[in-house]
Protein backbone atom coordinates (compact mmCIF):
# COMPACT_ATOMS: atom_id res chain seq x y z
CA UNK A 1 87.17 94.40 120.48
CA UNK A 2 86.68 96.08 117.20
CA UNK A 3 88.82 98.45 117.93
CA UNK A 4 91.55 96.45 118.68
CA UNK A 5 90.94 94.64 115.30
CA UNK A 6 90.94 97.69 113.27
CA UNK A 7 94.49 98.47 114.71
CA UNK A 8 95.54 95.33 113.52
CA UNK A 9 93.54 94.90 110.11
CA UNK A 10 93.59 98.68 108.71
CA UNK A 11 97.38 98.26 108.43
CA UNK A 12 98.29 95.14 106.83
CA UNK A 13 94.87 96.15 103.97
CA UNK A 14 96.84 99.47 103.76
CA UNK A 15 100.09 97.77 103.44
CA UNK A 16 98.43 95.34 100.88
CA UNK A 17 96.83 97.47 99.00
CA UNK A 18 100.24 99.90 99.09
CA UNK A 19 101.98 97.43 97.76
CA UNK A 20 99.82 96.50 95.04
CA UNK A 21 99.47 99.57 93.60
CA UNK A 22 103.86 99.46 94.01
CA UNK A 23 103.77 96.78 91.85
CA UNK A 24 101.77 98.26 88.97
CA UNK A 25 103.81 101.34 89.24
CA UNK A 26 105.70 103.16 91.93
CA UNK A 27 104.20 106.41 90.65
CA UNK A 28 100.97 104.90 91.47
CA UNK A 29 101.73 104.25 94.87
CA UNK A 30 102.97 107.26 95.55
CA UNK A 31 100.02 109.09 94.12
CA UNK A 32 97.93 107.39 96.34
CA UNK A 33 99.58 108.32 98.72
CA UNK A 34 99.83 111.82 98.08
CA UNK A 35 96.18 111.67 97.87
CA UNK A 36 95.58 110.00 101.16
CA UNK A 37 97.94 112.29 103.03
CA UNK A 38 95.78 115.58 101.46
CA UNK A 39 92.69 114.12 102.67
CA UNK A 40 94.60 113.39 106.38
CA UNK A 41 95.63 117.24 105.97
CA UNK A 42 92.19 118.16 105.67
CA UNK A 43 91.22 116.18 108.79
CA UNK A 44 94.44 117.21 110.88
CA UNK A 45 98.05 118.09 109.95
CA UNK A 46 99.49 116.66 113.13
CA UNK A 47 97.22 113.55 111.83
CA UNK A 48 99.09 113.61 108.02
CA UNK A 49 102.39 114.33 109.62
CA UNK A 50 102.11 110.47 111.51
CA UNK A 51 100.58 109.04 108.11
CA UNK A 52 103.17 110.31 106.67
CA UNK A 53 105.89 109.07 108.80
CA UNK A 54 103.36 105.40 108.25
CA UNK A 55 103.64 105.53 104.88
CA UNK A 56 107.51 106.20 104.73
CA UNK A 57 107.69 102.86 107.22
CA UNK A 58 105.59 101.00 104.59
CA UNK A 59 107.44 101.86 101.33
CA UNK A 60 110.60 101.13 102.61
CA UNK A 61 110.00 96.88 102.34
CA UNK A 62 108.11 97.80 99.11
CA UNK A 63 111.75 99.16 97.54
CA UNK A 64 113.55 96.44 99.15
CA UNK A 65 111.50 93.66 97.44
CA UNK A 66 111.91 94.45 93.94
CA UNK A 67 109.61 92.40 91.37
CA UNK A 68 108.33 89.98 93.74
CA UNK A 69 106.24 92.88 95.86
CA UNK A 70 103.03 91.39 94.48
CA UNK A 71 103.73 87.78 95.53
CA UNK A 72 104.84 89.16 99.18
CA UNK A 73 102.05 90.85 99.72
CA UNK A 74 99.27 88.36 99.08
CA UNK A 75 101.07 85.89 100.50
CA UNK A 76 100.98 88.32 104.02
CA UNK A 77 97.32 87.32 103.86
CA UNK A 78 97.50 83.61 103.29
CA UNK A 79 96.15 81.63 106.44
CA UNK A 80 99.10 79.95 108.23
CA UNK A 81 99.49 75.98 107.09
CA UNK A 82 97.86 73.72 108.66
CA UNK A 83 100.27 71.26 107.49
CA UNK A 84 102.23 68.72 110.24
CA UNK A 85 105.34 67.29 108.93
């Protein structure tokens, strides 16, 4: 079970937190990324070559949402409404 929940979780914080560091700066992102991609190099390079091809999947929203990146991706976290209308 935990496993199964860290496929599912460890993507949308890395997303998140991808996309927050977008919105400060995309130089920022992509430092962090370069970052995390050495320390996946150090573990495995067939390991940073599928982060890599991860992170290209995940920047390519980021570029496509402009200013609003922020908003988006806190609002990928919100709870679903509970509202009935």
């Amino acid at each position: 079970m935990n496993e199964a929940i860290h496929w599912v979780c460890v993507p949308h914080i890395t997303w998140s937190v991808l996309a927050a560091l977008w919105s400060l700066s995309p130089v920022a992102a992509c430092a962090g990324i370069a970052l995390a991609i050495a320390f996946y190099a150090w573990l495995s390079v067939q390991i940073a070559v599928g982060m890599l091809a991860l992170f290209a999947l995940m920047v390519l929203p980021l570029t496509l949402i402009g200013s609003n990146t922020l908003i988006v991706a806190a609002a990928f976290h919100l709870p679903p409404s509970r509202h009935r209308y």
